[in-house]
N, C-alpha and C. Protein backbone atom coordinates (compact mmCIF):
# COMPACT_ATOMS: atom_id res chain seq x y z
N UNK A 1 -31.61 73.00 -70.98
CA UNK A 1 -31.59 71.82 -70.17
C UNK A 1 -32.98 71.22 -70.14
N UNK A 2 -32.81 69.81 -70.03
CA UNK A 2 -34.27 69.23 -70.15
C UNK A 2 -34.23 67.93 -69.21
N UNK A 3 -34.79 67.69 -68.70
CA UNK A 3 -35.08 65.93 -68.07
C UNK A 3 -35.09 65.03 -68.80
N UNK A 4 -34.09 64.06 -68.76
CA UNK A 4 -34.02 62.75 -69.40
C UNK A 4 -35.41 61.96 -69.60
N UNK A 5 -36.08 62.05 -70.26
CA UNK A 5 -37.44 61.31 -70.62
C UNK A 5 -37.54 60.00 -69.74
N UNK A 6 -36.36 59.12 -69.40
CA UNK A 6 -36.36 57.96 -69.04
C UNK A 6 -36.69 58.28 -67.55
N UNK A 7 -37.28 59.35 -67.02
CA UNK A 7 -37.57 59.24 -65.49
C UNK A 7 -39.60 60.04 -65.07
N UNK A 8 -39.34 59.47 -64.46
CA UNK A 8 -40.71 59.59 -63.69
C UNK A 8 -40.85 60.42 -62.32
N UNK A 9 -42.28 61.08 -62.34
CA UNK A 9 -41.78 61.74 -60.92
C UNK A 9 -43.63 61.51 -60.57
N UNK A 10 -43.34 60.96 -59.15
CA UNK A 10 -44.59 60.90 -58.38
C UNK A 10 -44.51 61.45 -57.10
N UNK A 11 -45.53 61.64 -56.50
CA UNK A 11 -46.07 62.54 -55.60
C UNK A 11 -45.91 61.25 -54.16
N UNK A 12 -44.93 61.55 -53.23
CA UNK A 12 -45.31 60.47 -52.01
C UNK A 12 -45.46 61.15 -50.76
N UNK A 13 -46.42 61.08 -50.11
CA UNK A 13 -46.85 62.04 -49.19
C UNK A 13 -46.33 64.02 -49.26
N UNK A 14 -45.34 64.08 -48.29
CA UNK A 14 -45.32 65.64 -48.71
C UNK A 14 -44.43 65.90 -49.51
N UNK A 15 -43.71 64.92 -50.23
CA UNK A 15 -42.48 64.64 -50.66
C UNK A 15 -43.12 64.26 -52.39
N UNK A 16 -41.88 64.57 -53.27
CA UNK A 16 -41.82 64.08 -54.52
C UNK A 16 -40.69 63.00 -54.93
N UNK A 17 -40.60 62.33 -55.97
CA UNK A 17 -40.26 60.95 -56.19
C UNK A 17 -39.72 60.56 -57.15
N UNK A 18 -38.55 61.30 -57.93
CA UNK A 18 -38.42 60.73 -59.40
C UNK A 18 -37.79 59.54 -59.62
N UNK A 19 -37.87 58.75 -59.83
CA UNK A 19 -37.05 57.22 -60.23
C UNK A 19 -36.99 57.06 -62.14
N UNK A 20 -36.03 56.12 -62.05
CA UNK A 20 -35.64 56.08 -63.83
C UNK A 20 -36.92 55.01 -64.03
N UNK A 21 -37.06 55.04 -65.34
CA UNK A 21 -38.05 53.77 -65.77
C UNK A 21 -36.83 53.41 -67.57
N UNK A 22 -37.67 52.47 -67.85
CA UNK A 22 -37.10 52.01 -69.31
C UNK A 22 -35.73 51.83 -69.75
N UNK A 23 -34.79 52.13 -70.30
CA UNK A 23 -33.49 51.81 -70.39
C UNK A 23 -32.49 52.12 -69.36
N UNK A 24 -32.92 53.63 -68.71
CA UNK A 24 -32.30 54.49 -68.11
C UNK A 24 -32.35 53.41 -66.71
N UNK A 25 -33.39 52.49 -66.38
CA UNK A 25 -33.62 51.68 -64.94
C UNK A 25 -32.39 50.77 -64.99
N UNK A 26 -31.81 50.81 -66.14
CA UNK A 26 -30.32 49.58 -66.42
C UNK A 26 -29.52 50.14 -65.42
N UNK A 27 -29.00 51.65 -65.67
CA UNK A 27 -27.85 51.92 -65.26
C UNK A 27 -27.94 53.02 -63.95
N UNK A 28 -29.48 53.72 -63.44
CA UNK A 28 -29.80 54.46 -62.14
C UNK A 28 -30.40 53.94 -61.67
N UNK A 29 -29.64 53.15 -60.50
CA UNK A 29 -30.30 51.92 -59.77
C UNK A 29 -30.56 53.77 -57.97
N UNK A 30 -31.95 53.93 -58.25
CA UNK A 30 -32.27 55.32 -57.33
C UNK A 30 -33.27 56.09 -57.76
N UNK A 31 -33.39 56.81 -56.48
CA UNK A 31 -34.23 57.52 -56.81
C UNK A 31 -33.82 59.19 -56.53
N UNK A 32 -34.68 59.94 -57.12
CA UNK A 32 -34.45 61.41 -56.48
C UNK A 32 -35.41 62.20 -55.87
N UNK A 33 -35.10 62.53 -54.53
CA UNK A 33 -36.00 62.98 -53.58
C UNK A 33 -36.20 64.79 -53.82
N UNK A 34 -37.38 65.28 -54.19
CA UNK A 34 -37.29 66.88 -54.55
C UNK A 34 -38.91 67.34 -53.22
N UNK A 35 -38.61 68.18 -52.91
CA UNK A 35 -39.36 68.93 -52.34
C UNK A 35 -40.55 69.60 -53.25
N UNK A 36 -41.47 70.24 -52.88
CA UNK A 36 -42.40 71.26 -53.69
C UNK A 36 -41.77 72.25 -54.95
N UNK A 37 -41.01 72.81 -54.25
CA UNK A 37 -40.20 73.95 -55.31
C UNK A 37 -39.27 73.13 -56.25
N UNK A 38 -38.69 71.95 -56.29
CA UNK A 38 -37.89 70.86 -56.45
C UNK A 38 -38.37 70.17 -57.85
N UNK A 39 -39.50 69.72 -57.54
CA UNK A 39 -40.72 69.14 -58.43
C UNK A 39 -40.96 70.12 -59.51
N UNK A 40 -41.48 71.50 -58.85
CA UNK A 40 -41.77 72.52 -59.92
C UNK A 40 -41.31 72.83 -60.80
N UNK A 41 -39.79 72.90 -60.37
CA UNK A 41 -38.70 73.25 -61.67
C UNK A 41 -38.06 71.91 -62.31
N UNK A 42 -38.85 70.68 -61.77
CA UNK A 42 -38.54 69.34 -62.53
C UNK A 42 -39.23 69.59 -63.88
N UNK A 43 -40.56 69.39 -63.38
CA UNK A 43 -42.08 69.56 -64.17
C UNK A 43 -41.42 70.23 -65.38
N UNK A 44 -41.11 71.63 -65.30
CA UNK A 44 -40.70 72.55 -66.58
C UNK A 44 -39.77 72.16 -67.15
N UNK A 45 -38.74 71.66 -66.67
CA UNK A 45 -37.41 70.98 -67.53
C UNK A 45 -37.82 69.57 -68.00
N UNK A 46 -39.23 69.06 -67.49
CA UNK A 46 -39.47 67.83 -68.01
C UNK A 46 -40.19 68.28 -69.24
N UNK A 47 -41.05 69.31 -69.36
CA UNK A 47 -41.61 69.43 -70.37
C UNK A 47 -40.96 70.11 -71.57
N UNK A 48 -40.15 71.22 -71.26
CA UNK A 48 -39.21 71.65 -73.12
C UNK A 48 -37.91 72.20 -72.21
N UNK A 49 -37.31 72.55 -72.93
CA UNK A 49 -35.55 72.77 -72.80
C UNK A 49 -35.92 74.07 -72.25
N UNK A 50 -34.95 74.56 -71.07
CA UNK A 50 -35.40 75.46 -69.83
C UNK A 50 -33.52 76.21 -69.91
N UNK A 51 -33.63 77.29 -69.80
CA UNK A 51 -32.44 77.95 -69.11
C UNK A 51 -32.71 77.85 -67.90
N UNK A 52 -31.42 78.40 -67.15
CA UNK A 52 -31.06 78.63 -65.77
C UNK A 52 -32.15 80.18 -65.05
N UNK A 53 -31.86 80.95 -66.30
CA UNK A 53 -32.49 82.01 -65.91
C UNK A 53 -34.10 81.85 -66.31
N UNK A 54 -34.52 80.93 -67.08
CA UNK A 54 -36.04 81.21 -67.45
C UNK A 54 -36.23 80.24 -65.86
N UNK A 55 -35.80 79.22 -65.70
CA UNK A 55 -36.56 78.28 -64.21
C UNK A 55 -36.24 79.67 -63.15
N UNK A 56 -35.27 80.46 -62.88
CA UNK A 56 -35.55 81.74 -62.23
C UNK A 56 -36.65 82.61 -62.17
N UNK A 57 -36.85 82.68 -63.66
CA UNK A 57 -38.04 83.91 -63.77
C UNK A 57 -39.58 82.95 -63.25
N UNK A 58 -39.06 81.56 -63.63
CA UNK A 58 -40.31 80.98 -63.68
C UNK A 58 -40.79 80.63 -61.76
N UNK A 59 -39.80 80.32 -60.96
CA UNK A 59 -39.61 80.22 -59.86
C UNK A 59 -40.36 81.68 -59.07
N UNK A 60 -39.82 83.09 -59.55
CA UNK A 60 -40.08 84.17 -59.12
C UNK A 60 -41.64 84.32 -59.29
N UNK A 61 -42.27 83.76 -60.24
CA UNK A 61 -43.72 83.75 -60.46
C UNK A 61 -44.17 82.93 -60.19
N UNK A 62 -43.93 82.02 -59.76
CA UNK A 62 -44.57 81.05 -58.63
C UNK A 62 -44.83 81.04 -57.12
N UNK A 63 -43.48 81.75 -56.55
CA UNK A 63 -43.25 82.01 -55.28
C UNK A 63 -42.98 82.92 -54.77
N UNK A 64 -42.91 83.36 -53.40
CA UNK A 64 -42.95 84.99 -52.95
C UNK A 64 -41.12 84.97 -52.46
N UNK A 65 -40.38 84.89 -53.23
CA UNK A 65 -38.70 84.83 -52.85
C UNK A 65 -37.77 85.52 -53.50
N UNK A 66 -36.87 86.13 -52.87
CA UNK A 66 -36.07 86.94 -53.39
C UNK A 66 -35.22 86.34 -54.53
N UNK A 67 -34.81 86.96 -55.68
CA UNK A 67 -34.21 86.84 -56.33
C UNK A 67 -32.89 85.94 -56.17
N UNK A 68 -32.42 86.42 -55.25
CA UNK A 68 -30.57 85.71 -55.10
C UNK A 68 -30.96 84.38 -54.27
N UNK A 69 -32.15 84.39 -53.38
CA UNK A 69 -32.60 82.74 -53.04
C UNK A 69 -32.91 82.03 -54.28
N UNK A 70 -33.90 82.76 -55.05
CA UNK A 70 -34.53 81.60 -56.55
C UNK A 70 -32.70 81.26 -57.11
N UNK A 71 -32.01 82.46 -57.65
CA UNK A 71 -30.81 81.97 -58.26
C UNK A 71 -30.03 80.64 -57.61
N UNK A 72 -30.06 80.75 -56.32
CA UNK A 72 -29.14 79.95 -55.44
C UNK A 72 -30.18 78.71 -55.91
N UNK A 73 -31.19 78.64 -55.24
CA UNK A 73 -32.23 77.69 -55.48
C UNK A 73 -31.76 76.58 -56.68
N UNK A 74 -32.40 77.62 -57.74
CA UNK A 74 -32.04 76.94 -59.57
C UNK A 74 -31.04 76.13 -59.40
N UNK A 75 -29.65 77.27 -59.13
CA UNK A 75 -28.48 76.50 -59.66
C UNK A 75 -28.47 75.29 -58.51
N UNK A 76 -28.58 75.06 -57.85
CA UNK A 76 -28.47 73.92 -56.76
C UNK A 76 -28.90 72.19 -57.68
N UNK A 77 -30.08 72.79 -57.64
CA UNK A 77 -31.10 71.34 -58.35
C UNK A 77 -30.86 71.23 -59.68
N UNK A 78 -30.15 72.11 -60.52
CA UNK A 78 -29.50 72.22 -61.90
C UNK A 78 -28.25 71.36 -62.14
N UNK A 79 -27.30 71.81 -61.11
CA UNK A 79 -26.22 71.50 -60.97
C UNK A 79 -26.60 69.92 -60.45
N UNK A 80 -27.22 69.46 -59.33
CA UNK A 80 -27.91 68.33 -58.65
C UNK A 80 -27.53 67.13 -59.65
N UNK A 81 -28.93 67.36 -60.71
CA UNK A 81 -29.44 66.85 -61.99
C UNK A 81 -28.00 66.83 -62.75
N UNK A 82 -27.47 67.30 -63.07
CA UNK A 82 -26.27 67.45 -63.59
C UNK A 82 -25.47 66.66 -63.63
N UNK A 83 -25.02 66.69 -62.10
CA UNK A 83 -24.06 66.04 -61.68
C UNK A 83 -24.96 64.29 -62.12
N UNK A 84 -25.88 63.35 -61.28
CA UNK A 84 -26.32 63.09 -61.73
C UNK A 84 -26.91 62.31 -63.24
N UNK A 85 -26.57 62.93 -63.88
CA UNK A 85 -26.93 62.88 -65.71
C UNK A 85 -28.43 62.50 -65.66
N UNK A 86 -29.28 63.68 -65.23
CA UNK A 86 -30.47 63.06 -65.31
C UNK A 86 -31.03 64.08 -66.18
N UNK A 87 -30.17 65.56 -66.74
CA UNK A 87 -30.42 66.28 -67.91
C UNK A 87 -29.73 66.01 -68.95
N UNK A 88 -30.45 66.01 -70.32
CA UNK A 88 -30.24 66.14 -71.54
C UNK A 88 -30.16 67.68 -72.30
């Protein structure tokens, strides 16, 4: 899974910000609101094609959280994006 190139993510106060830019601004008239942990596992799926379980492992080494929270976590904002079509 990867992030549709056509989106952007900025930083707005404690909050993060992704909105579409370029073709993708035709047809996702929105934005998507992600938290800290939210952003993090954006960032990595924005940069190369990510499993479910590597944003897990990658989540677990970032943060002090149990396993079955990171899983729940992942699949949430996976599924999110998903639903969505904001992964490729």
């Amino acid at each position: 899974m990867q992030i549709n190139k056509d989106f952007t993510i900025q930083k707005v106060g404690a909050l993060f910000v992704a909105v579409p830019v370029g073709e993708t601004s035709k047809t996702f008239h929105g934005m998507v609101r992600l938290n800290e942990t939210g952003a993090f596992l954006w960032k990595l799926m924005a940069e190369k094609d990510m499993t479910e379980e590597a944003l897990v492992e990658a989540l677990l080494g970032e943060y002090d959280v149990a396993r079955e929270v990171a899983e729940r976590d992942v699949h949430r904002v996976v599924e999110a994006l998903q639903k969505n079509n904001i992964l490729v």
